[in-house]
C-alpha atoms as a PDB file:
ATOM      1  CA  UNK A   1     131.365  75.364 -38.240  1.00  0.00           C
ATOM      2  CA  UNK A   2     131.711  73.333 -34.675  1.00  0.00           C
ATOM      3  CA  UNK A   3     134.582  75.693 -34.257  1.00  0.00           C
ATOM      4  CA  UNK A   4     133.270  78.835 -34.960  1.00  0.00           C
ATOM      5  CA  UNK A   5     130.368  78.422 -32.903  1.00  0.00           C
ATOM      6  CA  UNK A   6     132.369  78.273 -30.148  1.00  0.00           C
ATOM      7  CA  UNK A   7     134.749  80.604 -31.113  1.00  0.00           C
ATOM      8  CA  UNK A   8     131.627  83.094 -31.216  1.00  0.00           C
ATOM      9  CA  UNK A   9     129.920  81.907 -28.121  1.00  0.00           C
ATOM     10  CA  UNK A  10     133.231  82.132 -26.204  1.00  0.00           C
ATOM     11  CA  UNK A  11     133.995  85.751 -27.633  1.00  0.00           C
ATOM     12  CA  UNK A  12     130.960  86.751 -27.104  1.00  0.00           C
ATOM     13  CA  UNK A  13     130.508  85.769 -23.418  1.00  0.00           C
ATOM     14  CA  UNK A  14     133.262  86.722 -22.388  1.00  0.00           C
ATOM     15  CA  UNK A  15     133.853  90.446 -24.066  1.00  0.00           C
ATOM     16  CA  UNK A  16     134.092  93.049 -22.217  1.00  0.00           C
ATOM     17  CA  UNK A  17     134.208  96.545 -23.415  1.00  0.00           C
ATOM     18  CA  UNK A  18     136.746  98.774 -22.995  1.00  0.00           C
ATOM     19  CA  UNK A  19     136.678 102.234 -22.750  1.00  0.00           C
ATOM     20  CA  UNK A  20     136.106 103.085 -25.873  1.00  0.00           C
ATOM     21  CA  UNK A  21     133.660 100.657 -26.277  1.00  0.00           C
ATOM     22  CA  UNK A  22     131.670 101.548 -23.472  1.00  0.00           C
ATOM     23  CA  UNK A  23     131.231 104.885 -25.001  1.00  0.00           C
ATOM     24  CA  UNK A  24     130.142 104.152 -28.164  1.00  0.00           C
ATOM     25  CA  UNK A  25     126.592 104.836 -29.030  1.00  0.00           C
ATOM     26  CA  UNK A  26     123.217 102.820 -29.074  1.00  0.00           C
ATOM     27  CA  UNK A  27     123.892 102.454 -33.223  1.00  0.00           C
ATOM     28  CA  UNK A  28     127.109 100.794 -33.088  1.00  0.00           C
ATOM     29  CA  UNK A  29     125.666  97.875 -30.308  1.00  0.00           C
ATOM     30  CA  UNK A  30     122.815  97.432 -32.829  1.00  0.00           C
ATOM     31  CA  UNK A  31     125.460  96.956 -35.925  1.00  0.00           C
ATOM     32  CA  UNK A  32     127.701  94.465 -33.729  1.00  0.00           C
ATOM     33  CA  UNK A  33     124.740  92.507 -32.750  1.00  0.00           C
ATOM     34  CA  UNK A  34     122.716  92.317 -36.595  1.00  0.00           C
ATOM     35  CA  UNK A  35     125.763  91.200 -37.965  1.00  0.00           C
ATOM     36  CA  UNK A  36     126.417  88.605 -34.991  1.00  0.00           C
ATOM     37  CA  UNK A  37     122.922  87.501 -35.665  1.00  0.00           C
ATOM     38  CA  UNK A  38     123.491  87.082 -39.304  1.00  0.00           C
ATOM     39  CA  UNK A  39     126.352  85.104 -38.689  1.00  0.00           C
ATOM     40  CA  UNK A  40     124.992  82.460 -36.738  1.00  0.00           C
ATOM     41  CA  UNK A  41     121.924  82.479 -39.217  1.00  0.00           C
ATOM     42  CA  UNK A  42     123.895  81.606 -41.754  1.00  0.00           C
ATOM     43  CA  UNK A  43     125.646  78.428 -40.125  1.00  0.00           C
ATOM     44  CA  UNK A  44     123.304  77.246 -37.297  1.00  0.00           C
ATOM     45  CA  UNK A  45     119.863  78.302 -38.429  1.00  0.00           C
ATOM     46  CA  UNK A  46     116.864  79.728 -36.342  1.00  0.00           C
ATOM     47  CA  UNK A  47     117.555  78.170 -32.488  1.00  0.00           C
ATOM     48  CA  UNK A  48     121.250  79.029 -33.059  1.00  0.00           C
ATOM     49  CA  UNK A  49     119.976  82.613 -34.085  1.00  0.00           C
ATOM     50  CA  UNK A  50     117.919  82.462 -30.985  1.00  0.00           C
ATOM     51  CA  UNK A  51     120.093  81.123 -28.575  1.00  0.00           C
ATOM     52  CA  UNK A  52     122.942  84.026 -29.939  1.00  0.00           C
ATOM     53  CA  UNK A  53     120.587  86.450 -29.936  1.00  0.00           C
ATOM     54  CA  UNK A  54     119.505  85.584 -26.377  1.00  0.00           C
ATOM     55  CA  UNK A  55     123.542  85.779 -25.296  1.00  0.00           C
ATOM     56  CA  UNK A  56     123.876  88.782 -27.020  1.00  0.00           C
ATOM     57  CA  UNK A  57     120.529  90.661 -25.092  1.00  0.00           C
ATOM     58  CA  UNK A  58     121.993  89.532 -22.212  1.00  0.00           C
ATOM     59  CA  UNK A  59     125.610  90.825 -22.552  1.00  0.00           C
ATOM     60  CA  UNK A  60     124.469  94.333 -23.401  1.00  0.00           C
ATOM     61  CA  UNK A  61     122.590  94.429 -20.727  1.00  0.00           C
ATOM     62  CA  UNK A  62     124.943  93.374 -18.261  1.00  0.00           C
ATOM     63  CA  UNK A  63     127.495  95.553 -20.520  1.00  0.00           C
ATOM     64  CA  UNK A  64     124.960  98.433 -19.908  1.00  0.00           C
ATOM     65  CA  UNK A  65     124.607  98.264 -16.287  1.00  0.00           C
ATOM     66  CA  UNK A  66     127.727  97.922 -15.902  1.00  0.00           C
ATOM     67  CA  UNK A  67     128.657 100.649 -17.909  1.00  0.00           C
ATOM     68  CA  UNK A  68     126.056 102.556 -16.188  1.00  0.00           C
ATOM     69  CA  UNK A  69     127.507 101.672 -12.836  1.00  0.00           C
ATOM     70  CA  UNK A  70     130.926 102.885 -13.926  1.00  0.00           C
ATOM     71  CA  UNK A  71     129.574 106.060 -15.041  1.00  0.00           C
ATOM     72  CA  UNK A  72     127.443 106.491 -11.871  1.00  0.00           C
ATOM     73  CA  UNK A  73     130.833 105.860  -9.779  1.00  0.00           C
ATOM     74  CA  UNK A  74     132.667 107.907 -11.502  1.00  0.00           C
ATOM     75  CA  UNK A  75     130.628 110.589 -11.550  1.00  0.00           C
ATOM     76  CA  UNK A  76     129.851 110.393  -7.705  1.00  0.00           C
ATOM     77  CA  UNK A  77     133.744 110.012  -7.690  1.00  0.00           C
ATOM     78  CA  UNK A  78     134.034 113.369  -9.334  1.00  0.00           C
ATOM     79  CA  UNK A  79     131.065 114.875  -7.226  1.00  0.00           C
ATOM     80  CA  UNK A  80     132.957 113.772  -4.228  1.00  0.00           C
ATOM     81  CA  UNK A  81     136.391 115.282  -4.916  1.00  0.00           C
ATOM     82  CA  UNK A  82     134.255 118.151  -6.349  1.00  0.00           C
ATOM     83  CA  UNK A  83     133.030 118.434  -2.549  1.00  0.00           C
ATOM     84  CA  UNK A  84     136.210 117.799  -1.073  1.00  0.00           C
ATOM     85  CA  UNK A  85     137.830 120.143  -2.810  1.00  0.00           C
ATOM     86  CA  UNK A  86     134.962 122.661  -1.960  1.00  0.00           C
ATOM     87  CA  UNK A  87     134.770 121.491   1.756  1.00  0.00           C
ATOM     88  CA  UNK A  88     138.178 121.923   1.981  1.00  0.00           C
ATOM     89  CA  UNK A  89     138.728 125.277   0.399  1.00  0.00           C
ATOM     90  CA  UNK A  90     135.810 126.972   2.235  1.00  0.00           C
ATOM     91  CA  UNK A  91     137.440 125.119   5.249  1.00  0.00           C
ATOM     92  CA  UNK A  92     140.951 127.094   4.369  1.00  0.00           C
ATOM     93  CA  UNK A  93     139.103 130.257   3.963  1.00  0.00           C
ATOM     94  CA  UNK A  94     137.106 130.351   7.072  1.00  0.00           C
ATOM     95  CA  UNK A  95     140.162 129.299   8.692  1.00  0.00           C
ATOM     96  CA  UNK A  96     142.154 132.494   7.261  1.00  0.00           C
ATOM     97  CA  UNK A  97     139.656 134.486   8.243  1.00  0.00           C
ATOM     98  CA  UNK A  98     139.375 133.557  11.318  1.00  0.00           C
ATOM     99  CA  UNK A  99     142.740 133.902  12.079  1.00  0.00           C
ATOM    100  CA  UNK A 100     142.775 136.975  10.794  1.00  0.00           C
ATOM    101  CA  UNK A 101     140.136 137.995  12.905  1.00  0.00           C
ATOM    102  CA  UNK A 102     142.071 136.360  16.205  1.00  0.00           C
ATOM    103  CA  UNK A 103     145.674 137.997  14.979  1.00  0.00           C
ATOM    104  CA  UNK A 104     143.836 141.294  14.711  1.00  0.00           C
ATOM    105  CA  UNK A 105     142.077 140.954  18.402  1.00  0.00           C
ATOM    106  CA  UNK A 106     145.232 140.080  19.691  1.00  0.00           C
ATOM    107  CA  UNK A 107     147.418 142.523  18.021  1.00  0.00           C
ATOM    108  CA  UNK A 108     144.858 145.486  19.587  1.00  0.00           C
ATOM    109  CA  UNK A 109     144.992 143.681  22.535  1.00  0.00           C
ATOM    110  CA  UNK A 110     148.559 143.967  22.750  1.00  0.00           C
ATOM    111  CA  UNK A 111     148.367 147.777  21.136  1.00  0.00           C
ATOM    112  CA  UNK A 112     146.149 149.021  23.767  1.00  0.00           C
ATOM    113  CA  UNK A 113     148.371 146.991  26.703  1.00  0.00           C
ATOM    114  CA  UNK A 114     151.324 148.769  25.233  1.00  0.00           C
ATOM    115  CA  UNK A 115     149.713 152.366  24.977  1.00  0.00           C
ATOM    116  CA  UNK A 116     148.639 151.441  28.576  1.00  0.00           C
ATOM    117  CA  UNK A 117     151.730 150.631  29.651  1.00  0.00           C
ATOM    118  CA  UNK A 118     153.384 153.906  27.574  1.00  0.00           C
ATOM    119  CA  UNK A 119     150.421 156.858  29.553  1.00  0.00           C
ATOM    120  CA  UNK A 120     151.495 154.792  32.683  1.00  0.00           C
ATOM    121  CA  UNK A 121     155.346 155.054  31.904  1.00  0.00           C
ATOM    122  CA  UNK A 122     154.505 158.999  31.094  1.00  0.00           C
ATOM    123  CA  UNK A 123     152.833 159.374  33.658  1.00  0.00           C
ATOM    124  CA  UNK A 124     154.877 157.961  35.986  1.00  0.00           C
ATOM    125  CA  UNK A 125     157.419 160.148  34.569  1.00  0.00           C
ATOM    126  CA  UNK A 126     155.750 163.332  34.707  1.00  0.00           C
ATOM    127  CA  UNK A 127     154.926 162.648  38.899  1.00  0.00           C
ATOM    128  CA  UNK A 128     158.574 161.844  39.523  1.00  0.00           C
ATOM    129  CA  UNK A 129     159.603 165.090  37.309  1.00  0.00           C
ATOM    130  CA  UNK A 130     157.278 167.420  39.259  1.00  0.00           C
ATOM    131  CA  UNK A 131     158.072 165.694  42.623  1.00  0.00           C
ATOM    132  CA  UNK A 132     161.578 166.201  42.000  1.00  0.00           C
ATOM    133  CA  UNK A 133     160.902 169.844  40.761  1.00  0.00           C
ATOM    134  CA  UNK A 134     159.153 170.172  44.313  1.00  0.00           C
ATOM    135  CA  UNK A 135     161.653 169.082  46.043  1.00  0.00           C
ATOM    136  CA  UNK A 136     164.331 171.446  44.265  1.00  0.00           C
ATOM    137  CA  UNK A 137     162.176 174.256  45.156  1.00  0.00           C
ATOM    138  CA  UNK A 138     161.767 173.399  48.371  1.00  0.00           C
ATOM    139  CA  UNK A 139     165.366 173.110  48.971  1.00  0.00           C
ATOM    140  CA  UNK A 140     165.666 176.473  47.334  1.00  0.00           C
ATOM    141  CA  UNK A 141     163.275 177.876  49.451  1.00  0.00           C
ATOM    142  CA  UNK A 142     164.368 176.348  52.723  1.00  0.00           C
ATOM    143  CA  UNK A 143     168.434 177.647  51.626  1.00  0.00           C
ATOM    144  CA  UNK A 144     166.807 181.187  51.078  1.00  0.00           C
ATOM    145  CA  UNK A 145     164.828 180.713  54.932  1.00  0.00           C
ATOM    146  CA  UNK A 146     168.485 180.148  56.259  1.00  0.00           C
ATOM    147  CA  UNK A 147     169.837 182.984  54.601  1.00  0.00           C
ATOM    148  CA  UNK A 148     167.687 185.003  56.171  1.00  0.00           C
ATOM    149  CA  UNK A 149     167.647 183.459  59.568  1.00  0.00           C
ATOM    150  CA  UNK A 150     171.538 183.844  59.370  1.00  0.00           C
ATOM    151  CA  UNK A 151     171.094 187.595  58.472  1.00  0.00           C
ATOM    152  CA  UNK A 152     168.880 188.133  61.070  1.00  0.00           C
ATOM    153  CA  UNK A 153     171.186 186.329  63.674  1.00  0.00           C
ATOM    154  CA  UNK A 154     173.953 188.514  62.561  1.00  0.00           C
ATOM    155  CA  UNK A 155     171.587 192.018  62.866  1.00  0.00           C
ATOM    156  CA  UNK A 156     171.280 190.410  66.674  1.00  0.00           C
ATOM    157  CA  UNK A 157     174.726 189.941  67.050  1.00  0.00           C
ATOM    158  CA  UNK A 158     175.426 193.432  66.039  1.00  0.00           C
ATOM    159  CA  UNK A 159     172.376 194.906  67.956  1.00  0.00           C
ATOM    160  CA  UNK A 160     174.145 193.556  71.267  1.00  0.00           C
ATOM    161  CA  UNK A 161     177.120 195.580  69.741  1.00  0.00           C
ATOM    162  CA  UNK A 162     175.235 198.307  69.845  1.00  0.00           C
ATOM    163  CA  UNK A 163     174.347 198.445  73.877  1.00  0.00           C
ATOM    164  CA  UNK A 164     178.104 198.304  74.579  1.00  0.00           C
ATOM    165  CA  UNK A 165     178.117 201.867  73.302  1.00  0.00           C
ATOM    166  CA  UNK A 166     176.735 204.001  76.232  1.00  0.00           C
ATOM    167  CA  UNK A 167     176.057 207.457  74.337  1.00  0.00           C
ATOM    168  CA  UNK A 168     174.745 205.473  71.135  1.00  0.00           C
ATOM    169  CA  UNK A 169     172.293 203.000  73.233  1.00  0.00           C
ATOM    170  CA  UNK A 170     171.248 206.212  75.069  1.00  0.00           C
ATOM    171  CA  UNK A 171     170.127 207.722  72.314  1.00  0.00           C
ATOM    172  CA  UNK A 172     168.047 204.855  70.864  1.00  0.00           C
ATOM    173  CA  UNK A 173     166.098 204.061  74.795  1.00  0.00           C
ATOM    174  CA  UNK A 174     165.021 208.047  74.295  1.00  0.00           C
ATOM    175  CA  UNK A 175     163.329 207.263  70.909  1.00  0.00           C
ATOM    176  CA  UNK A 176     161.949 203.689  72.084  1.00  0.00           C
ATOM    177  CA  UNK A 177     160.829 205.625  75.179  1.00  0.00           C
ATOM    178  CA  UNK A 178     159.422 208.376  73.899  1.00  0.00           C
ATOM    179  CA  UNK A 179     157.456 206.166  71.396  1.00  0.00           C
ATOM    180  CA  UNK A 180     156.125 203.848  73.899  1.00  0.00           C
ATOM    181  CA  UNK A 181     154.386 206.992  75.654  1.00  0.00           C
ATOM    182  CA  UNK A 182     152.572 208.023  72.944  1.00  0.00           C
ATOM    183  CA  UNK A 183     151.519 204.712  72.274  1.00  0.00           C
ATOM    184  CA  UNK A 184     149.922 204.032  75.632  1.00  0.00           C
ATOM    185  CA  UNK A 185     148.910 207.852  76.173  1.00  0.00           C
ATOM    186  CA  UNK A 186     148.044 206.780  79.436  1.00  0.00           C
ATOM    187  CA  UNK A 187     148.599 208.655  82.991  1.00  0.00           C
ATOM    188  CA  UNK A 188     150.477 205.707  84.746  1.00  0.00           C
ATOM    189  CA  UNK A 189     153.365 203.913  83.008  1.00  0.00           C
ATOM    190  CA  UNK A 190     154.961 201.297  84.162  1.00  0.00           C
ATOM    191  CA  UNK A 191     158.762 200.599  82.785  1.00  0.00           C
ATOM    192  CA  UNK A 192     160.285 197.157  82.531  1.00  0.00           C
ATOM    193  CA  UNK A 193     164.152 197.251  81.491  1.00  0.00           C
ATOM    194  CA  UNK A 194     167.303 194.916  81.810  1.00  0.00           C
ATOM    195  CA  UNK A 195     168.790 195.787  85.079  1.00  0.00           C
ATOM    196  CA  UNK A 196     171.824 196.877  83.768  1.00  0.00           C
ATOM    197  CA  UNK A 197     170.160 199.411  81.767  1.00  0.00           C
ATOM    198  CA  UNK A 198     168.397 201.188  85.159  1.00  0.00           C
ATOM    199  CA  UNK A 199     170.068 203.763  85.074  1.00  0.00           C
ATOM    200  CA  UNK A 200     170.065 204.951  81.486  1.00  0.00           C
ATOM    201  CA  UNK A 201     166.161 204.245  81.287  1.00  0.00           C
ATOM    202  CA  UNK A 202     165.744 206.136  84.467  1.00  0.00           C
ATOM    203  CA  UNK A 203     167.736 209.628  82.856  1.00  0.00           C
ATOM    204  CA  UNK A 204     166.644 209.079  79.649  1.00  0.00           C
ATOM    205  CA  UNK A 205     162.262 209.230  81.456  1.00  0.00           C
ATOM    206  CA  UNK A 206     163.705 212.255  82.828  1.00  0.00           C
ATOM    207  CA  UNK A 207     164.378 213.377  79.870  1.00  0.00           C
ATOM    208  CA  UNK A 208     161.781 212.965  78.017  1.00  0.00           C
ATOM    209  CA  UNK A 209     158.696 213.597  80.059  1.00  0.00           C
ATOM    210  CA  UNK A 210     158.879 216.846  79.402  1.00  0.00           C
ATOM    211  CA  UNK A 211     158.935 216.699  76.109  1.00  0.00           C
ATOM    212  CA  UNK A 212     155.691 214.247  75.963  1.00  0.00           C
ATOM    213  CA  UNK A 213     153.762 216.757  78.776  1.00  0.00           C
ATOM    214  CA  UNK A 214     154.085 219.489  76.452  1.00  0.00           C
ATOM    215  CA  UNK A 215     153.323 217.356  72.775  1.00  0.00           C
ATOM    216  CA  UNK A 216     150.314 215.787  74.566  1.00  0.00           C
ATOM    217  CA  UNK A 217     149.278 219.044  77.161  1.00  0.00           C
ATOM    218  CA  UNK A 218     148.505 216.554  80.362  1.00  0.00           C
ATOM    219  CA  UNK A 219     150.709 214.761  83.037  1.00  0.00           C
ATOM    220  CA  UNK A 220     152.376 211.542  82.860  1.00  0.00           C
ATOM    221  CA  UNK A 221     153.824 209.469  86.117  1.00  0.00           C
ATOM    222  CA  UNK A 222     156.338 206.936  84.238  1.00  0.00           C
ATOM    223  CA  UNK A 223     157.903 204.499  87.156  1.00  0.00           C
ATOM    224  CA  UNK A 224     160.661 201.586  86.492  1.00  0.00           C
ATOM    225  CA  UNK A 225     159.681 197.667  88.039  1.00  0.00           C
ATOM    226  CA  UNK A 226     162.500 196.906  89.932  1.00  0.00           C
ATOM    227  CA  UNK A 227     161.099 193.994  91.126  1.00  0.00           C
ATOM    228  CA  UNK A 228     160.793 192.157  87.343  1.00  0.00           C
ATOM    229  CA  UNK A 229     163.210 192.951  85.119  1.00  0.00           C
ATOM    230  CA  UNK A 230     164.006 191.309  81.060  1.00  0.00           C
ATOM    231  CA  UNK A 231     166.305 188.582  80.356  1.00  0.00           C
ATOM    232  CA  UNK A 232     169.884 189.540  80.603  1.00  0.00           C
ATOM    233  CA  UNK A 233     170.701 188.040  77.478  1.00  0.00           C
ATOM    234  CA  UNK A 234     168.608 189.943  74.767  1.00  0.00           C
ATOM    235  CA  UNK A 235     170.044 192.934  73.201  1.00  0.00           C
ATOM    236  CA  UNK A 236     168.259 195.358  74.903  1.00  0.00           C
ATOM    237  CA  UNK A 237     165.553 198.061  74.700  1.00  0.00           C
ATOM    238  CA  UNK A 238     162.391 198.546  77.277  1.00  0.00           C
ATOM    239  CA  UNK A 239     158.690 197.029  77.267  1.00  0.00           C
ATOM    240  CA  UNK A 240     155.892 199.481  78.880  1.00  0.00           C
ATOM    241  CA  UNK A 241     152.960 198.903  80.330  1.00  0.00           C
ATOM    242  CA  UNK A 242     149.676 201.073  81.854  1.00  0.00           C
ATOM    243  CA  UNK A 243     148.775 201.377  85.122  1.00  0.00           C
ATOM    244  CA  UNK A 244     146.824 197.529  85.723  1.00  0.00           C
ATOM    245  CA  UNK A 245     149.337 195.827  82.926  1.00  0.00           C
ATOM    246  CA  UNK A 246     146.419 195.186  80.470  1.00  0.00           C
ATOM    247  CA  UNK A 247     147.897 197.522  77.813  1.00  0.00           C
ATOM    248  CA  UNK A 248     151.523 196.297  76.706  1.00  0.00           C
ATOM    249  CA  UNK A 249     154.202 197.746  74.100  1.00  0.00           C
ATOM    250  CA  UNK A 250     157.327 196.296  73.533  1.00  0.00           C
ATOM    251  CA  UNK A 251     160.325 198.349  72.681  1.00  0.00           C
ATOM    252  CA  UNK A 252     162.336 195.717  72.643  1.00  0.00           C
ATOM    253  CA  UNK A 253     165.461 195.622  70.524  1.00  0.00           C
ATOM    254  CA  UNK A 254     164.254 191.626  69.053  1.00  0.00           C
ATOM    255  CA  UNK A 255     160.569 192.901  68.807  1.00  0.00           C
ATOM    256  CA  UNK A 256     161.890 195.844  66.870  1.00  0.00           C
ATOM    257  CA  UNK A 257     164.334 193.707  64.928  1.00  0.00           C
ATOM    258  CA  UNK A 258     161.404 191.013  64.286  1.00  0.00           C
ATOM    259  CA  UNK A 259     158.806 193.907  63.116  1.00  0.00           C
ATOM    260  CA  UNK A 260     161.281 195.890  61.045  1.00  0.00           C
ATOM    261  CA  UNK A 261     162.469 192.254  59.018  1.00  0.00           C
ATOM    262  CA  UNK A 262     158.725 191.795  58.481  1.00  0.00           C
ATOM    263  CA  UNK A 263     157.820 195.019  56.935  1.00  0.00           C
ATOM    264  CA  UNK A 264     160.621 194.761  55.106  1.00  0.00           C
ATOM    265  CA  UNK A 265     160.262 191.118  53.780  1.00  0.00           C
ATOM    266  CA  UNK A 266     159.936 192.069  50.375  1.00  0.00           C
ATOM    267  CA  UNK A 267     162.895 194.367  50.092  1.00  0.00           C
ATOM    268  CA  UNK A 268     165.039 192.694  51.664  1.00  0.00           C
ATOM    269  CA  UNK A 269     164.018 189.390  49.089  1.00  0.00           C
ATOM    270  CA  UNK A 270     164.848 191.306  46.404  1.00  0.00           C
ATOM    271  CA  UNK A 271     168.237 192.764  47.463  1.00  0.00           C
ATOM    272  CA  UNK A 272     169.472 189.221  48.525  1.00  0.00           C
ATOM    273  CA  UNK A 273     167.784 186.876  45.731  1.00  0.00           C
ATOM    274  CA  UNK A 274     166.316 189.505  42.832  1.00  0.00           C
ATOM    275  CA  UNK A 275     163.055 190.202  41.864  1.00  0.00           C
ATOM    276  CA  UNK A 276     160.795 186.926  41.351  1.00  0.00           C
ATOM    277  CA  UNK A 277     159.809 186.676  37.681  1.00  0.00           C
ATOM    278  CA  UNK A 278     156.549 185.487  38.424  1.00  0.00           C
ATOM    279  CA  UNK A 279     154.973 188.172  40.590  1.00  0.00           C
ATOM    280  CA  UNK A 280     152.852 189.996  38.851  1.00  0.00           C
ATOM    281  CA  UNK A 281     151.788 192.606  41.483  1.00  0.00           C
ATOM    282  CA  UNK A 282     154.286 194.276  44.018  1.00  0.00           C
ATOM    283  CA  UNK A 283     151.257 195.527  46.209  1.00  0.00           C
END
């Protein structure tokens, strides 16, 4: 009986429950300890009863807080991970997100810099296409000057051709002189020529004084400056002049040259380059 007592008290001490144990219910505590208490009834009597008893109170309820501790730990354990896990993934999603948000700035950031960069490039391009486009019709208008400033230096070369020939260059001082009278229609008029040419001017006035005194019915006195002549080296012609020099024509063979090539401007555009597609009027 010694033996068993001990064996009890020791067993019972020193249990511990195990898992399955600690899960059991309130009814199977209450079976293990009625039939511990009967036990010891039956061998030690009333104080053993007791002092089992007493053991037994005490075990389950240091077998009850500490299976209530367990539970509370494991349960905050599982509360915590719980969190964790939902710290973390909220973490992972705010984080995508936000990334998101930052690749997306950044990737507009970049698209506008590009687009930028892409009007600028066009841009760019477009000035250096119309500059060159300028400067190609510049150069075609400057070649088209120098065609005519060559064709006009060759109608001077062949207009001092033309005073070599006595009878011919005649001719033309009678029209230039004639025209210069009825330009001034004035009483006095004075006549400025090369002085190589004196001597044509002078027949050719004589000549053609009458013919002005009877188209105009009134007197003319025409004289020749032989104190101031032109330049030697133009191609001829006369300039004419009233009686106190205010009143001027030039009769010239460069003035006429010069007036003639801007009168006829436009023709003579058209003859050497064709008409220009983008005139509209001709007026």
């Amino acid at each position: 009986m010694k033996n068993n007592k001990i064996f009890n008290y020791k067993f019972w001490s020193s249990y511990r429950p195990g898992p399955k144990a600690a899960k059991c219910g309130e009814k199977t505590r209450n079976d293990a300890t009625r039939s511990h208490v009967a036990a010891a009834a039956a061998t030690e009597g009333t104080a053993a009863l007791w002092q089992a008893a007493t053991t037994c109170c005490r075990w389950l309820k240091s077998a009850r807080k500490s299976w209530r501790i367990k539970h509370m730990m494991a349960f905050i354990e599982q509360e915590a991970k719980e969190k964790v896990e939902e710290i973390n993934s909220k973490a992972e999603e705010e984080f995508n997100i936000e990334k998101g948000r930052l690749v997306q700035t950044h990737r507009v950031k970049i698209m506008e810099f590009f687009e930028k960069k892409e009007k600028q490039i066009e841009q760019h391009k477009r000035i250096q296409t119309s500059h060159l486009m300028n400067q190609g019709r510049l150069k075609v208008l400057k070649a088209r000057d120098d065609m005519i400033t060559d064709l006009l230096n060759e109608a001077r070369k062949r207009l001092s051709e033309l005073a070599k020939d006595p009878e011919t260059y005649s001719k033309l001082l009678d029209g230039l002189i004639l025209q210069g009278l009825y330009q001034l229609l004035e009483p006095k008029v004075t006549i400025r020529c090369r002085q190589q040419d004196v001597e044509i001017v002078q027949a050719s006035v004589r000549k053609n004084i009458p013919i002005y005194q009877e188209a105009v019915k009134s007197s003319i006195s025409v004289g020749i400056d032989r104190d101031l002549f032109l330049p030697p080296d133009i191609c001829g012609g006369i300039e004419m002049c009233n009686e106190n020099g205010k009143i001027k024509v030039s009769n010239t063979l460069e003035s006429r040259l010069e007036l003639l090539a801007e009168q006829m401007m436009p023709e003579i555009r058209v003859s050497l380059f064709g008409a220009n597609p983008n005139r509209k009027f001709l007026d």
